[in-house]
Protein backbone atom coordinates (compact mmCIF):
# COMPACT_ATOMS: atom_id res chain seq x y z
CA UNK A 1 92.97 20.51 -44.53
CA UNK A 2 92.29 23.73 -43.02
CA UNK A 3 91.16 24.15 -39.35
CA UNK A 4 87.82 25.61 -38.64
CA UNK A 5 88.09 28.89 -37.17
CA UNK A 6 85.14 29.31 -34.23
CA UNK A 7 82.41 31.65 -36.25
CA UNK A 8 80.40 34.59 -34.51
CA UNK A 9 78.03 36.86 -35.85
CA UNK A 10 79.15 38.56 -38.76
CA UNK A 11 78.14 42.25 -40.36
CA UNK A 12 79.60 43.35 -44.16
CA UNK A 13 80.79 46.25 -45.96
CA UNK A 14 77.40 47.66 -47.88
CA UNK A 15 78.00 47.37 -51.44
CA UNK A 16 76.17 50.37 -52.91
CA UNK A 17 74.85 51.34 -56.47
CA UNK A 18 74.78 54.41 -57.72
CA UNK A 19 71.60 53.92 -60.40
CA UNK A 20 69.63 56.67 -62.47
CA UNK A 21 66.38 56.07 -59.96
CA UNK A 22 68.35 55.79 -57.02
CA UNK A 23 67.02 58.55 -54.20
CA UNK A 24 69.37 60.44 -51.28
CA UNK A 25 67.64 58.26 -48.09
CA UNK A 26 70.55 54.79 -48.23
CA UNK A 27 73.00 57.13 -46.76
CA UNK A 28 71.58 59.06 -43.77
CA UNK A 29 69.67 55.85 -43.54
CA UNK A 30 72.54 53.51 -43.00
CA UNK A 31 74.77 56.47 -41.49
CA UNK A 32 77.36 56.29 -43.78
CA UNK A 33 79.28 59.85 -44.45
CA UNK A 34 79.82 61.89 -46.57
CA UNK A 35 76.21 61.21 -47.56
CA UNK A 36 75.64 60.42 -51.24
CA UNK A 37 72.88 61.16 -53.74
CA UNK A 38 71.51 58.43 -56.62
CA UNK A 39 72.30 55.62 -54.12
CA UNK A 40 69.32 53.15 -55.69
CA UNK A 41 70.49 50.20 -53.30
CA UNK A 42 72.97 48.69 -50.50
CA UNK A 43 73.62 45.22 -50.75
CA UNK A 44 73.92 44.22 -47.68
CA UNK A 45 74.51 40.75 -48.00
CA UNK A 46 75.73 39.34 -51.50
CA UNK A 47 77.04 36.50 -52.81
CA UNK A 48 76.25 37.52 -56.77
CA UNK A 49 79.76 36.65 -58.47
CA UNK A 50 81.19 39.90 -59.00
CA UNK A 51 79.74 41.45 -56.18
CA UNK A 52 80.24 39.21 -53.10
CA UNK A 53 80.22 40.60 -49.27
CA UNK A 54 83.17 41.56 -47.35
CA UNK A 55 83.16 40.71 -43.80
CA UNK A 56 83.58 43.93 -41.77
CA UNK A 57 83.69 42.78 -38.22
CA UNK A 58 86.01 40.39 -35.82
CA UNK A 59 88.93 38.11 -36.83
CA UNK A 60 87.58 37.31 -40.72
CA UNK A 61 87.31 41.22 -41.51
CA UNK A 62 87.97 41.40 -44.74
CA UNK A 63 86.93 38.06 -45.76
CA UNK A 64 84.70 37.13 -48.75
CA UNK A 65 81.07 35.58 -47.96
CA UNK A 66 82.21 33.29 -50.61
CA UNK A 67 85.57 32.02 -49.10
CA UNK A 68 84.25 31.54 -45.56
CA UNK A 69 81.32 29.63 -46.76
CA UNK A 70 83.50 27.22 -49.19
CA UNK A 71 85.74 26.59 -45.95
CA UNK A 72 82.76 26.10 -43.05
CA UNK A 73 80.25 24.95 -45.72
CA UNK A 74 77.17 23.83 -43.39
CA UNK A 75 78.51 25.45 -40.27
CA UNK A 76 78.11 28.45 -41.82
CA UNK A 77 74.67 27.74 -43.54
CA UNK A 78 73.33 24.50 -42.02
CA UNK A 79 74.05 21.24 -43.12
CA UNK A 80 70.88 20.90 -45.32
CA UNK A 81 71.27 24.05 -46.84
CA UNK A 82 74.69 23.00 -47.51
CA UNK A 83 73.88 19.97 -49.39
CA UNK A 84 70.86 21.52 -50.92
CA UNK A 85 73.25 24.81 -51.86
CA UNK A 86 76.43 23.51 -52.12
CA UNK A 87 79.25 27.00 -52.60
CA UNK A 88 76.63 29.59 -53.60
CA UNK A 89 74.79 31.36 -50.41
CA UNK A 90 71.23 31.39 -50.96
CA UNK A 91 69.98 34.60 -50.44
CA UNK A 92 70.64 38.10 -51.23
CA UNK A 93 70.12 40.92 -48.56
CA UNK A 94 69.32 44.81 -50.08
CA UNK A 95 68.05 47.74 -48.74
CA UNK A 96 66.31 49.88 -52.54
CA UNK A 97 65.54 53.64 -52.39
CA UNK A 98 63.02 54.38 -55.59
CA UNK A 99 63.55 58.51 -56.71
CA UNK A 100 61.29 57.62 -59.57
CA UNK A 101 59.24 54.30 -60.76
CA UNK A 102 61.37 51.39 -61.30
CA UNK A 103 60.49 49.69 -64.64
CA UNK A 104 57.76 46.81 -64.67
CA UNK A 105 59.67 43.41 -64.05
CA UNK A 106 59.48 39.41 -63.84
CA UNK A 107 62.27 36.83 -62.66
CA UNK A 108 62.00 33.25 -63.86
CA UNK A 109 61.37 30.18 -61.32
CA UNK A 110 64.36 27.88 -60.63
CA UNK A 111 63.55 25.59 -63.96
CA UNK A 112 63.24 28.47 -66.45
CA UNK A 113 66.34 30.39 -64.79
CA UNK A 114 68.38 26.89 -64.90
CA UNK A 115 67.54 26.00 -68.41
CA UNK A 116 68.60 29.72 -69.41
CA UNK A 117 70.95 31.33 -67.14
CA UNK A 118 72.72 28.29 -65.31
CA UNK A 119 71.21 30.08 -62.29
CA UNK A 120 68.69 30.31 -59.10
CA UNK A 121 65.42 31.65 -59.87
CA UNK A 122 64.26 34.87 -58.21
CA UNK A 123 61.41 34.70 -55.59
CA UNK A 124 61.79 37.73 -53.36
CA UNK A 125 59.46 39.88 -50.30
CA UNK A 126 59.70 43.19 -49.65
CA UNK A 127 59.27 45.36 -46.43
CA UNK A 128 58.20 48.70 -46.72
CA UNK A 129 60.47 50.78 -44.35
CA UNK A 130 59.21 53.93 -45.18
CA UNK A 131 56.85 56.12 -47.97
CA UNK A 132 55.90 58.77 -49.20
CA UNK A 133 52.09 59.60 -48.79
CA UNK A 134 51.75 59.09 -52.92
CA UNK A 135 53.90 56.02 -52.82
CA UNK A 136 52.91 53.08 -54.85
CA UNK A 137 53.64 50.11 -56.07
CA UNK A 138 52.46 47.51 -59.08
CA UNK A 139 52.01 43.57 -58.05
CA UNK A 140 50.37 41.01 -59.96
CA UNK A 141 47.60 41.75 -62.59
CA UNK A 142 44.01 43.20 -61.69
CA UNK A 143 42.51 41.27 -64.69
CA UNK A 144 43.19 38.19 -66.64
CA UNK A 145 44.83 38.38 -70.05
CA UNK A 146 46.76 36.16 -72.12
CA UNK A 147 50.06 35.85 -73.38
CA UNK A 148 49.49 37.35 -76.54
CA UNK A 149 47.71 39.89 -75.31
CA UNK A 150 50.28 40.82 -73.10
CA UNK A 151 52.77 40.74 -75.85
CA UNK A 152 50.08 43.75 -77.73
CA UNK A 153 49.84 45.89 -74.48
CA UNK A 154 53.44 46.03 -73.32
CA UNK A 155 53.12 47.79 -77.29
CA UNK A 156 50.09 49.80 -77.13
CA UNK A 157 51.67 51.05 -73.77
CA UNK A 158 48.35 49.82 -72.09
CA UNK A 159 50.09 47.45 -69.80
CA UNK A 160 50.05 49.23 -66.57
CA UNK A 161 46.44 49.00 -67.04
CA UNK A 162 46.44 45.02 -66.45
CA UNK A 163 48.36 45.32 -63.03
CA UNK A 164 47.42 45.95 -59.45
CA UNK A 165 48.37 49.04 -57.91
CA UNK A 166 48.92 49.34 -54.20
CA UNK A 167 49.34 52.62 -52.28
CA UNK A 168 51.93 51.64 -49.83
CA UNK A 169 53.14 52.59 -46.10
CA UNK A 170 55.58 51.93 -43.57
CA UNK A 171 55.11 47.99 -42.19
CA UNK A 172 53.51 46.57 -45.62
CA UNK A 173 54.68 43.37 -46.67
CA UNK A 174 54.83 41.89 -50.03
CA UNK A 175 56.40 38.23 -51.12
CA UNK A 176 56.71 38.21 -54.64
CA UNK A 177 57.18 34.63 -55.98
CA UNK A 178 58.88 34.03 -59.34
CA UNK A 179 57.00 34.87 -62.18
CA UNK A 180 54.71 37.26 -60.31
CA UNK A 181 55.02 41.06 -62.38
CA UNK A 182 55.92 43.79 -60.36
CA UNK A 183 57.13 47.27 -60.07
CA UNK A 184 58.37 49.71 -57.16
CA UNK A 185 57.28 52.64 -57.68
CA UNK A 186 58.36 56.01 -56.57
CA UNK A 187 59.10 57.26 -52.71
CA UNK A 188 59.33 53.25 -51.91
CA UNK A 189 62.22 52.87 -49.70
CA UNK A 190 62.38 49.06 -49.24
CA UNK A 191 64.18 45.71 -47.58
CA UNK A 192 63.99 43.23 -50.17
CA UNK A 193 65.10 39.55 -48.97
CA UNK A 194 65.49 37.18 -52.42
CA UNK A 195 67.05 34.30 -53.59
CA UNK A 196 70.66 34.64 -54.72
CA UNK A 197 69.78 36.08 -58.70
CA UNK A 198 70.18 39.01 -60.57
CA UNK A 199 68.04 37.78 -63.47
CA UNK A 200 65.64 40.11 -64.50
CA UNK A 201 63.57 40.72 -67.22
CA UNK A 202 62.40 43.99 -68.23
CA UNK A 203 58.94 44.02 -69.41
CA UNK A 204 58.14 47.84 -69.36
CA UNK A 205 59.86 50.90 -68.70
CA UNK A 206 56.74 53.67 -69.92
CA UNK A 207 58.74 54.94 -72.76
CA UNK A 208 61.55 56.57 -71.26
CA UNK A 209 64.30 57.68 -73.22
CA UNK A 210 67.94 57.86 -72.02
CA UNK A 211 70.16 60.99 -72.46
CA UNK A 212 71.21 59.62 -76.10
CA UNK A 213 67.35 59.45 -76.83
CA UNK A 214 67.66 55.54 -76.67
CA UNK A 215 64.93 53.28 -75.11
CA UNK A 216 66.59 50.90 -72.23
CA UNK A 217 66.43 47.23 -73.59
CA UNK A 218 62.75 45.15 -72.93
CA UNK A 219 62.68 41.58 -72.11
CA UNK A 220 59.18 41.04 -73.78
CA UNK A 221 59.17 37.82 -75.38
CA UNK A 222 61.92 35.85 -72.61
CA UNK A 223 59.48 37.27 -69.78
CA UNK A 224 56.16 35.43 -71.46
CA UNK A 225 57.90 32.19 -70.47
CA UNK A 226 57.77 33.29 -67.03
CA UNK A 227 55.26 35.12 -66.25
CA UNK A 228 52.61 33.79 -63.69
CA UNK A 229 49.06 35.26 -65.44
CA UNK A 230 46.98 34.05 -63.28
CA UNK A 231 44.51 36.31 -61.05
CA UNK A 232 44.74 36.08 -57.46
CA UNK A 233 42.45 37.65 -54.59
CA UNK A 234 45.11 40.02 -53.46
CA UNK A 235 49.13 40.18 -53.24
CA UNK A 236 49.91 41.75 -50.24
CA UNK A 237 50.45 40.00 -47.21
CA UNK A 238 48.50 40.76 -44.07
CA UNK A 239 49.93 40.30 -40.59
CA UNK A 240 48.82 41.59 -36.91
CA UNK A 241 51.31 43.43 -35.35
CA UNK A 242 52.19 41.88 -32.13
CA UNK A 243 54.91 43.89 -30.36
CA UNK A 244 57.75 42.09 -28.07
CA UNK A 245 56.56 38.77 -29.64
CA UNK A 246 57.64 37.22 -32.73
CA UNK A 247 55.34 37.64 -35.99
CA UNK A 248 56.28 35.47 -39.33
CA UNK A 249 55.57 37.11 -42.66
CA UNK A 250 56.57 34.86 -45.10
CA UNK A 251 57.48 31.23 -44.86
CA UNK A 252 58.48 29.58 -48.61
CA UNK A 253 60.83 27.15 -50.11
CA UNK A 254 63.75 29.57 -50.33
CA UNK A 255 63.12 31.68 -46.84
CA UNK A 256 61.07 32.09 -43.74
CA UNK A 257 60.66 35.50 -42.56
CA UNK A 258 59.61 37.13 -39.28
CA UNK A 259 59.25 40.33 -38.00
CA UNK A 260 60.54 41.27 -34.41
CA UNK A 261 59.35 44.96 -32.78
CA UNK A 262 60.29 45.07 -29.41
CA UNK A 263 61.26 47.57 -26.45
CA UNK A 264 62.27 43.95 -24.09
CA UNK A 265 65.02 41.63 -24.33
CA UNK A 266 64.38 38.91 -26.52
CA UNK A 267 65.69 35.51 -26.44
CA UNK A 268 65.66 33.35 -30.00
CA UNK A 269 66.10 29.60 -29.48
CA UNK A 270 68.04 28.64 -32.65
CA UNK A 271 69.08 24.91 -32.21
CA UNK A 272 66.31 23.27 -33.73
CA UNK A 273 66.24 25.38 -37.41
CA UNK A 274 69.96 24.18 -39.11
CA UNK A 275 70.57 27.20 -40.95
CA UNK A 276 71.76 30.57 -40.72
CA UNK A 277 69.84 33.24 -39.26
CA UNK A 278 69.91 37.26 -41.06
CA UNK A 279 68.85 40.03 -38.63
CA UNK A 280 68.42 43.29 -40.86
CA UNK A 281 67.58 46.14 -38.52
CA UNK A 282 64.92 48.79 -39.41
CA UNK A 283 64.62 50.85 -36.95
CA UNK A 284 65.84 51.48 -33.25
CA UNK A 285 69.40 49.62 -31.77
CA UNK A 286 70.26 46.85 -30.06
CA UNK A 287 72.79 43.71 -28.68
CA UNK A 288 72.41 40.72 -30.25
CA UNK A 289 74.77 38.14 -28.07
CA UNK A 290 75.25 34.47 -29.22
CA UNK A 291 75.59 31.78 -26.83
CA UNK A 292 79.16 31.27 -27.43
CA UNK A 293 79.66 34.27 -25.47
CA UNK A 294 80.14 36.51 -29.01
CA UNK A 295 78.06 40.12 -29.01
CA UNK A 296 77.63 43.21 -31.65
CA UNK A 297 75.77 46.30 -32.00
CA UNK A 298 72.99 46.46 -34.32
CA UNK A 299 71.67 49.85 -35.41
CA UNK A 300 68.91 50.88 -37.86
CA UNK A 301 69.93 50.10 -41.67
CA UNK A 302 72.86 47.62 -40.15
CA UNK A 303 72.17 43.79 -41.06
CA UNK A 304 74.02 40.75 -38.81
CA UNK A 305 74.48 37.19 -40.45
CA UNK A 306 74.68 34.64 -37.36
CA UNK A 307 75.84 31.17 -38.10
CA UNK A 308 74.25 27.87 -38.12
CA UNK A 309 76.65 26.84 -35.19
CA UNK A 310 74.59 29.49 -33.06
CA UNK A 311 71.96 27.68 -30.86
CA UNK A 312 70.65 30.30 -29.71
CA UNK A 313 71.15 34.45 -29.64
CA UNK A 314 69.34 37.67 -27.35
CA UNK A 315 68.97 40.95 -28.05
CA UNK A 316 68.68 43.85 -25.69
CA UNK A 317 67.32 46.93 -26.62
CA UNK A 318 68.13 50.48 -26.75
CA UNK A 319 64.60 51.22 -27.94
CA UNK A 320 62.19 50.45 -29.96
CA UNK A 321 63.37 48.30 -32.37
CA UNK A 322 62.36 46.44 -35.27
CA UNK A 323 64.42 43.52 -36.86
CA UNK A 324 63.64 41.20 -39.91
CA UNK A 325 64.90 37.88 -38.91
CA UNK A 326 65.32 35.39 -42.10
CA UNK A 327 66.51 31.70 -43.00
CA UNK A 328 66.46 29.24 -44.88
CA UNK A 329 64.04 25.99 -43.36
């Protein structure tokens, strides 16, 4: 049986994708040279087969997410996370730069995605990090239809027209639960925290044509199944800035999300949570220090995985700085 190494705070390679809509802003963002154009997204941490993180810091550099967590198992994630999770890490970590409007989307729930895909389900948030002043984005519908009528306007390319569109800025928060329709739209430059999934279904893409003068493939009739068309009062999520003191955004099943923006140290008890804790840095610099004795810088577009064997971390400063801090309750 193989010993237990003593874990510490942990940063990855980015894993980056080159996409069609993909803007110039991951780069300089991130501070990654020689910039690149069409960078859509950094995955920063991954455990989609295929695509799985590689530890970039410390003694497991060059490590996959995937073979540490088969060795620790709840160490790593927390026992209950371990059981609940078994070999697959629960979430996946990006950073998304829209050039143009992403195409109009669902993910199924955990049942639906099971049943068809042998997988998670996709319930996600997003942070807006930055936007342009015309920046929008589509989430949830503005008016109740029904399934077959859905089915006629994704045809009659009158769909857009049953959705709610949000002009967005820096600090807006959206969760997005599976089967909610949504869209990022252009000048969106995003931290999306999700379940581990790459299911999507395309519902709408207005029409485009590729260079070949081919359409990109739709998902119409698999999304019907799981779409949520129900009406609510509003889909973004409202918070009160509270600087130097913690602010959660989102607490669900598959994460609980809080926003630290702070100029002091800070000092996050850990012990009583059992599971990992992901720090994704937005803006500003800092320390974060375990209380093992284990440290790391953490600079804007940089993200830090801490263990569940952490009790407790701090982070000093440089200035202002603004961290999403995630896991899994």
């Amino acid at each position: 049986m193989q010993q237990s190494i003593e874990l510490y705070p942990l940063k990855f390679e980015p894993i980056l994708k080159p996409v069609i809509w993909g803007g110039s802003d991951i780069c300089k963002f991130k501070n990654i040279q020689p910039l690149q154009d069409g960078i859509g997204e950094s995955w920063e941490v991954s455990d989609v087969k295929g695509q799985v993180s590689v530890v970039a810091n410390g003694p497991l550099a060059g490590k996959l997410l995937s073979e540490i967590l088969s060795e620790e198992k709840g160490r790593l994630v927390g026992e209950h996370n371990y059981a609940r999770f078994g070999n697959t890490f629960p979430l996946l970590i990006k950073f998304i730069d829209a050039r143009d409007d992403l195409s109009i989307q669902v993910h199924p729930d955990d049942t639906l995605a099971r049943k068809r895909h042998n997988s998670f389900g996709k319930t996600e948030m997003w942070y807006i990090i930055k936007a342009r002043p015309e920046a929008s984005l589509y989430s949830g519908f503005a008016e109740s239809i029904t399934p077959n009528q859905y089915v006629e306007k994704v045809k009659d390319n009158t769909f857009t027209s049953t959705l709610k569109k949000y002009s967005v800025k820096a600090g807006d928060v959206f969760f997005l639960p599976a089967g909610r329709v949504h869209a990022i739209g252009a000048g969106c430059f995003i931290a999306e925290i999700q379940q581990t999934s790459d299911i999507t279904y395309r519902i709408y893409d207005y029409n485009r044509k590729d260079a070949q003068g081919n359409g990109r493939e739709l998902h119409t009739e698999l999304a019907k199944d799981a779409i949520d068309f129900k009406v609510y009062d509003s889909y973004k999520t409202d918070y009160a800035a509270n600087p130097n003191n913690p602010v959660e955004l989102v607490s669900c099943p598959y994460f609980t999300t809080t926003l630290l923006d702070f100029n002091e140290k800070q000092e996050r008890n850990l012990a009583g949570i059992d599971s990992f804790v992901i720090y994704i840095c937005m803006e500003g610099s800092c320390s974060l220090s375990d209380d093992k004795g284990y440290s790391l810088s953490l600079s804007r577009g940089e993200t830090a995985l801490v263990p569940a064997t952490a009790k407790s971390v701090s982070f000093a400063p440089q200035q202002q700085t603004k961290l999403l801090e995630t896991c899994v309750k």
